[in-house]
C-alpha atoms as a PDB file:
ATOM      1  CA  UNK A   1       0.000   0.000   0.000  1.00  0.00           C
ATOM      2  CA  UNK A   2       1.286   3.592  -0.912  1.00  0.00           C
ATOM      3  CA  UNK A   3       1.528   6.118   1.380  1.00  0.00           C
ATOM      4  CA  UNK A   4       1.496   9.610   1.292  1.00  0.00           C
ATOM      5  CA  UNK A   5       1.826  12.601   3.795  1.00  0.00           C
ATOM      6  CA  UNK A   6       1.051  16.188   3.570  1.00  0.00           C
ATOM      7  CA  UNK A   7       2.394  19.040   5.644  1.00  0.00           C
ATOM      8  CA  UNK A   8      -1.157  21.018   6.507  1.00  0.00           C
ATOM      9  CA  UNK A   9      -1.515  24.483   5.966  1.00  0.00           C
ATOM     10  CA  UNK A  10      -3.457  26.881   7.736  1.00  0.00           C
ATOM     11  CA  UNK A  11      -5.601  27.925   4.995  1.00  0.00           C
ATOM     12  CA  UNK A  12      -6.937  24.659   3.768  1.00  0.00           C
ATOM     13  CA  UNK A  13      -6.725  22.357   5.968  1.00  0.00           C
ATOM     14  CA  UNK A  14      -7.699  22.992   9.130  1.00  0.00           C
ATOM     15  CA  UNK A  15     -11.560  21.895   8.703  1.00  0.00           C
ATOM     16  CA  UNK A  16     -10.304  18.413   7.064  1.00  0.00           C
ATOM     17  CA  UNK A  17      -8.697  17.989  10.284  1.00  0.00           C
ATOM     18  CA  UNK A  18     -11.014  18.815  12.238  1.00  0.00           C
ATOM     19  CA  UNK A  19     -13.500  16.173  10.832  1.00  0.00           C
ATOM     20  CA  UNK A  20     -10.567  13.516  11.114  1.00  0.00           C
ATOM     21  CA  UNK A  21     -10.699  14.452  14.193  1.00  0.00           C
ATOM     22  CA  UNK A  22     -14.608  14.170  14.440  1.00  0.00           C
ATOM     23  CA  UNK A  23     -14.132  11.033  13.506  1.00  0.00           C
ATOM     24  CA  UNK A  24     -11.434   9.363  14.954  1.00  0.00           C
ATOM     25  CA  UNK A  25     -12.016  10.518  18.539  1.00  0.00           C
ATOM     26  CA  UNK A  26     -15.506   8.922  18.548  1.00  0.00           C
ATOM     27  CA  UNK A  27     -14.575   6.281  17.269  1.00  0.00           C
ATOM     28  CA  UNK A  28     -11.826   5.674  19.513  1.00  0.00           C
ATOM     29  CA  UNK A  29     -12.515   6.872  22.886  1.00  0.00           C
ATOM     30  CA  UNK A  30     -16.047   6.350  22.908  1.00  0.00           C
ATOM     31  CA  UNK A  31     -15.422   3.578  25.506  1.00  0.00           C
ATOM     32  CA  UNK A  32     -12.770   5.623  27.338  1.00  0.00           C
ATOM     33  CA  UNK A  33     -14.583   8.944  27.930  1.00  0.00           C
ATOM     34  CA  UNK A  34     -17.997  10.707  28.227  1.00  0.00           C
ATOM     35  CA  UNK A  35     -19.525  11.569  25.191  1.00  0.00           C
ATOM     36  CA  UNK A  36     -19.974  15.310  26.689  1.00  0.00           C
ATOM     37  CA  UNK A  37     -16.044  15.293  27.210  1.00  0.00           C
ATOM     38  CA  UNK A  38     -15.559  14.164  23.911  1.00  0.00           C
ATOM     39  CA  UNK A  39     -17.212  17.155  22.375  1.00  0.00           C
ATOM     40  CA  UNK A  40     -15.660  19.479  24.748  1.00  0.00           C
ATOM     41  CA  UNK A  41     -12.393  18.308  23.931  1.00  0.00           C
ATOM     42  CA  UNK A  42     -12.686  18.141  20.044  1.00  0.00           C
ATOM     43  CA  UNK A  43     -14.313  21.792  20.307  1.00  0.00           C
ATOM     44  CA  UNK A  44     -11.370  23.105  22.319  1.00  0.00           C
ATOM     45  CA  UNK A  45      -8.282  21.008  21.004  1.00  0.00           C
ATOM     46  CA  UNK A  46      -9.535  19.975  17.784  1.00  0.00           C
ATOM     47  CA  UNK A  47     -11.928  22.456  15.859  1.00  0.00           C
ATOM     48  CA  UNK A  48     -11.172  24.194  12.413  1.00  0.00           C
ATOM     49  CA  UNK A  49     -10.601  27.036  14.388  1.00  0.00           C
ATOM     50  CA  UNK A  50      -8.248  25.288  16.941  1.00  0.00           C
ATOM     51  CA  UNK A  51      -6.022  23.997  14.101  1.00  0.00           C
ATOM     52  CA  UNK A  52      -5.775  26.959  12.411  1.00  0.00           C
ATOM     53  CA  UNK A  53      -4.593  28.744  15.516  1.00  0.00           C
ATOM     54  CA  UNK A  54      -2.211  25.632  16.744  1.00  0.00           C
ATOM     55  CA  UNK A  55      -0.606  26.315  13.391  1.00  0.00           C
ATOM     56  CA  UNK A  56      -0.248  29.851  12.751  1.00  0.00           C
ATOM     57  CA  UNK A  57       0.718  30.752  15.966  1.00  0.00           C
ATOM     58  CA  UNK A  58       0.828  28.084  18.407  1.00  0.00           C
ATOM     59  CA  UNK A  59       4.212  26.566  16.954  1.00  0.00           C
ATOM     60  CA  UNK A  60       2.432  23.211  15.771  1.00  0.00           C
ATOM     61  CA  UNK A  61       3.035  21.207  12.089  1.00  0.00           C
ATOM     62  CA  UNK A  62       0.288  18.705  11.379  1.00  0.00           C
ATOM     63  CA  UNK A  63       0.773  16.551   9.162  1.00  0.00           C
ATOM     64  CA  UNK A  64      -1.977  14.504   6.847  1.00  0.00           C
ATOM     65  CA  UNK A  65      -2.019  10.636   6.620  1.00  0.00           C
ATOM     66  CA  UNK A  66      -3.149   9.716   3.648  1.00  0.00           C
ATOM     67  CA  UNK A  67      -3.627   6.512   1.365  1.00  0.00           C
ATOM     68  CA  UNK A  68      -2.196   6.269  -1.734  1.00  0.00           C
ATOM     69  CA  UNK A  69      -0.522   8.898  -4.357  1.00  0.00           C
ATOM     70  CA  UNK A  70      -0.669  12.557  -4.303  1.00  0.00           C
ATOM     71  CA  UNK A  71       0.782  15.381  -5.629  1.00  0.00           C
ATOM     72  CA  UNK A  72       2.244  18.506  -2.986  1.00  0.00           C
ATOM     73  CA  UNK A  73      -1.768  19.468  -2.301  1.00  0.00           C
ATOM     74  CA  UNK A  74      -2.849  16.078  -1.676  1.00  0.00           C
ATOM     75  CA  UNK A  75      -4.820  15.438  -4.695  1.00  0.00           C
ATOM     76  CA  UNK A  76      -5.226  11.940  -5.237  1.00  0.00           C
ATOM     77  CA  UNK A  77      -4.514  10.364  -1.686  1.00  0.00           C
ATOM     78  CA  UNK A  78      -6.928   9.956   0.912  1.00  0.00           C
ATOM     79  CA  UNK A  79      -6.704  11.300   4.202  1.00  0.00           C
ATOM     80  CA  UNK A  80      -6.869   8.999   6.852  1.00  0.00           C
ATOM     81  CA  UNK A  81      -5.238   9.837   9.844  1.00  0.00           C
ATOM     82  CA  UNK A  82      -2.847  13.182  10.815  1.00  0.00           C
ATOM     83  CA  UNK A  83      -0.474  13.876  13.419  1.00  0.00           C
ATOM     84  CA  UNK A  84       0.434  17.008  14.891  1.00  0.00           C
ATOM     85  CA  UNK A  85       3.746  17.952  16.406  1.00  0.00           C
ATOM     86  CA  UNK A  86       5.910  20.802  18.301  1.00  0.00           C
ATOM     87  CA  UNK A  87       9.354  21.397  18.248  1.00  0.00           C
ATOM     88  CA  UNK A  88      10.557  22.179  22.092  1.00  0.00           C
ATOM     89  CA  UNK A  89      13.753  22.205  23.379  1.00  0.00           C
ATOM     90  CA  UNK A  90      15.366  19.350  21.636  1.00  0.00           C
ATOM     91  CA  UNK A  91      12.460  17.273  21.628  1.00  0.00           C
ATOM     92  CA  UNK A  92       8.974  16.400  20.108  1.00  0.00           C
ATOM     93  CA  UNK A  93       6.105  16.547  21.497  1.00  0.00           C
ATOM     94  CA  UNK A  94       3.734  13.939  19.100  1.00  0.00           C
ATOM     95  CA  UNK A  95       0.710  16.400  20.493  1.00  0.00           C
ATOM     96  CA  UNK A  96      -1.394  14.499  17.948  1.00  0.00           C
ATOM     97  CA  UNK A  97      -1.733  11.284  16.025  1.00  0.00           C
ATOM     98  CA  UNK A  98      -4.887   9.862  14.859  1.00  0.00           C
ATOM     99  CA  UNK A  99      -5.463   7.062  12.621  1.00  0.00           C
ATOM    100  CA  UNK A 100      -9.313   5.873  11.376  1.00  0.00           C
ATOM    101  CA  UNK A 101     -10.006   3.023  12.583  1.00  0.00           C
ATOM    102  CA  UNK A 102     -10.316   1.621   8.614  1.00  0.00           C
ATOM    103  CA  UNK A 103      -6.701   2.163   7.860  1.00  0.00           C
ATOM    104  CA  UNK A 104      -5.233   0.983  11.467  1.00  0.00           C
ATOM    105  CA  UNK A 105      -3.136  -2.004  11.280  1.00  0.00           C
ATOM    106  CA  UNK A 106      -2.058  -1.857   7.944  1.00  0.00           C
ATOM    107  CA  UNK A 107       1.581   0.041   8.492  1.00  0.00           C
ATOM    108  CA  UNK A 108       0.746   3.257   8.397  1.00  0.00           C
ATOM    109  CA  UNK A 109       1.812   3.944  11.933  1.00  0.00           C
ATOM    110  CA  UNK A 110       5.131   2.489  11.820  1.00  0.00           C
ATOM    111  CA  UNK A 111       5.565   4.347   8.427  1.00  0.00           C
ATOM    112  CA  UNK A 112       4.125   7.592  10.269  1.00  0.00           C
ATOM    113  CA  UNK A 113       6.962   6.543  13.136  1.00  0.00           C
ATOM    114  CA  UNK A 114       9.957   6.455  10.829  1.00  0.00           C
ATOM    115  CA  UNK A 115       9.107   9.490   9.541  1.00  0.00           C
ATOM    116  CA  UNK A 116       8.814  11.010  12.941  1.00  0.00           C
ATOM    117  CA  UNK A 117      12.025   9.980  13.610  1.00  0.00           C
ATOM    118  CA  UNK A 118      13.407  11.372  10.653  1.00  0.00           C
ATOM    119  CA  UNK A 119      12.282  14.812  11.383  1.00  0.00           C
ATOM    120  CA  UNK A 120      13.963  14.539  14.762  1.00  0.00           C
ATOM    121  CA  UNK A 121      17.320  13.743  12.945  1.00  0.00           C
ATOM    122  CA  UNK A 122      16.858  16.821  11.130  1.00  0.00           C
ATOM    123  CA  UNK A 123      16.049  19.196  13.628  1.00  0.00           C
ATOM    124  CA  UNK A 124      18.294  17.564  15.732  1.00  0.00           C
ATOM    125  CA  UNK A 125      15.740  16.541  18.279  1.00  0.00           C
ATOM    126  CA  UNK A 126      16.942  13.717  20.716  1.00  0.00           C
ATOM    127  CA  UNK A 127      13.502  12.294  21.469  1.00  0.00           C
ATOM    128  CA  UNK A 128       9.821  12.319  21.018  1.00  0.00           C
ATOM    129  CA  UNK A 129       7.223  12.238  23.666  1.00  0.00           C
ATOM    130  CA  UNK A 130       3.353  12.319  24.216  1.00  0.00           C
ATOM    131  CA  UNK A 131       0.777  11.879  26.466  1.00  0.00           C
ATOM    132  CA  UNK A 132      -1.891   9.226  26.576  1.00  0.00           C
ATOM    133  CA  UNK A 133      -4.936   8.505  28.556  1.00  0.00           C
ATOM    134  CA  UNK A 134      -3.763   5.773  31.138  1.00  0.00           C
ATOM    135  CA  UNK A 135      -7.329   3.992  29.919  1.00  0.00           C
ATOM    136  CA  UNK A 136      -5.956   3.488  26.704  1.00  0.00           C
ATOM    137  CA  UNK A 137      -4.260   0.239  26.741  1.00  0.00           C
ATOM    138  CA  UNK A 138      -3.932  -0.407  22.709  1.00  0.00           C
ATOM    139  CA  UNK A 139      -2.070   2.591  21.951  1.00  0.00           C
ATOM    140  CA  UNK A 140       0.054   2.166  25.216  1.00  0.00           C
ATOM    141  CA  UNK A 141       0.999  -1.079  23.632  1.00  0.00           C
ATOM    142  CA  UNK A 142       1.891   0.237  20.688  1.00  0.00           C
ATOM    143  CA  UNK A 143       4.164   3.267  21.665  1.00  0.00           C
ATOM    144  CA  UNK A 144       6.007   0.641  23.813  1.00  0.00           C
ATOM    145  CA  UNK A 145       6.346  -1.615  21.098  1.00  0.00           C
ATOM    146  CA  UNK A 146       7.724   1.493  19.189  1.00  0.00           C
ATOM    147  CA  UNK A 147      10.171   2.573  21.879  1.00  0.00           C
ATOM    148  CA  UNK A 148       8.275   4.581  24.170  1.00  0.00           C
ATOM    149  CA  UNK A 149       8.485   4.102  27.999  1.00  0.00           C
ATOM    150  CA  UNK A 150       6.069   5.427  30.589  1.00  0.00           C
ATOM    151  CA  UNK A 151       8.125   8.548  32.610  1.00  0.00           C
ATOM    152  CA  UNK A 152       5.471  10.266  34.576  1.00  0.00           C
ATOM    153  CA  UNK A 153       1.639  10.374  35.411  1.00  0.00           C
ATOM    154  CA  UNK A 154       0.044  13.364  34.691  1.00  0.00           C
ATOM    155  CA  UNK A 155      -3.489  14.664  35.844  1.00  0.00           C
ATOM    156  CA  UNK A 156      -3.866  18.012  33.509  1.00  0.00           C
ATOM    157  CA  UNK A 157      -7.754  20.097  34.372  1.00  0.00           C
ATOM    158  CA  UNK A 158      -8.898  21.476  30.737  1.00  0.00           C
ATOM    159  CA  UNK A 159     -11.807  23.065  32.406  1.00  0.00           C
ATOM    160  CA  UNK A 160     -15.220  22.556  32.327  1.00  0.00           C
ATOM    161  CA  UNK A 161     -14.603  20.051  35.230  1.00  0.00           C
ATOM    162  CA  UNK A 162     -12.906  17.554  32.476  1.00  0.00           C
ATOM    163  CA  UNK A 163      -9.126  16.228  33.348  1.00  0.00           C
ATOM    164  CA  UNK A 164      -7.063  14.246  31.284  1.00  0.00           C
ATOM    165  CA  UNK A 165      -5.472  11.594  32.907  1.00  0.00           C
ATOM    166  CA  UNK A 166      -2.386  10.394  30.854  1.00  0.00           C
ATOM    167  CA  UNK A 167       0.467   8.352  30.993  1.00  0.00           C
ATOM    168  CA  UNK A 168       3.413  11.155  29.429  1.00  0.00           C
ATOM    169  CA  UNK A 169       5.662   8.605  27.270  1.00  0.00           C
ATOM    170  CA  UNK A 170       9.123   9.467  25.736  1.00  0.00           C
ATOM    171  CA  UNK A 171      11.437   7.436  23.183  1.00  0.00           C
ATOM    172  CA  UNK A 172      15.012   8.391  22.938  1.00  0.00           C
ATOM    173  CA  UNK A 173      16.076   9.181  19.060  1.00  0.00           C
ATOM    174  CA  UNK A 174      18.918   7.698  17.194  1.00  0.00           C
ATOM    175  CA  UNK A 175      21.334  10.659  15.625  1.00  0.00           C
ATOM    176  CA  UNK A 176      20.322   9.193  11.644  1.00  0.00           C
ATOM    177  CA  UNK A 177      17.406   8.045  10.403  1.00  0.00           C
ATOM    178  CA  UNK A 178      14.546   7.693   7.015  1.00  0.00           C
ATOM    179  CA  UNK A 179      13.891  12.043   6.396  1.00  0.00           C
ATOM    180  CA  UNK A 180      10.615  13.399   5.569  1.00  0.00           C
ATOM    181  CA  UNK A 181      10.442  13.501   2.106  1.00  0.00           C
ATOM    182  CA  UNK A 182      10.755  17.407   0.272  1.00  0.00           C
END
């Protein structure tokens, strides 16, 4: 299967996300979380509105997962997934990475992985971390099998009376690895 990413801009593609987002979140914490926390989160994290702020000023690249062949604007692949990420300090923080639950298991994570990696070669990053809800026992699994290891609970209040309750992971980068391609 071919694969494709996309670097998102701010002008069109930050309601795309946001319905990835839509999606994938109901989809996958629907048995983790409160429907009303769901749509509190997505609204504040997540909206077009959100994403178009993370990006223009908030210091965030997301990034579109797609399916198949494209050219630089994405025609032709289909977006499945996207992952959003923050340069800080000589590390990254994998803020977000979502995958529908139609394309999961087919390699598009570990191909989504290699490129992380590669980006943290070239900005000289020397490792990647994220949080995860401590619920969340498949993707704990996976970032361990990835190279992740649990280094601190966290307990963050995003208002409205909602917390998230996470497990902050962190994998150590090698100094050369696969680049994002140009």
């Amino acid at each position: 299967m071919e694969y494709s990413f996309i670097q998102a801009n701010p002008i069109d593609h930050p309601g795309l996300i946001a319905s990835l987002a839509s999606q994938v979140w109901r989809e996958h914490y629907g048995d983790l979380l409160p429907a009303e926390q769901i749509d509190y989160m997505l609204d504040k994290f997540q909206s077009e509105v959100a994403v178009r702020n993370q990006i223009q000023t908030g210091g965030y690249i997301y990034y579109l997962l797609c399916v198949g062949a494209s050219n630089n604007h994405g025609n032709g692949a289909e977006p499945v997934g996207y992952m959003g990420v923050q340069f800080e300090n000589e590390r990254i923080f994998l803020s977000k990475f979502y995958i529908l639950d139609s394309a999961r298991g087919k390699g598009l994570g570990s191909y989504a992985f290699s490129l992380l990696k590669g980006m943290g070669a070239r900005w000289g990053a020397k490792s990647v971390w994220l949080t995860v809800n401590r619920g969340n026992a498949q993707s704990i699994a996976i970032y361990r099998h990835l190279g992740f290891a649990v280094v601190r609970e966290q307990v963050a209040d995003i208002g409205e009376g909602y917390v998230m309750d996470d497990y902050v992971m962190e994998m150590e980068l090698q100094t050369k690895s696969e680049s994002l391609p140009e």
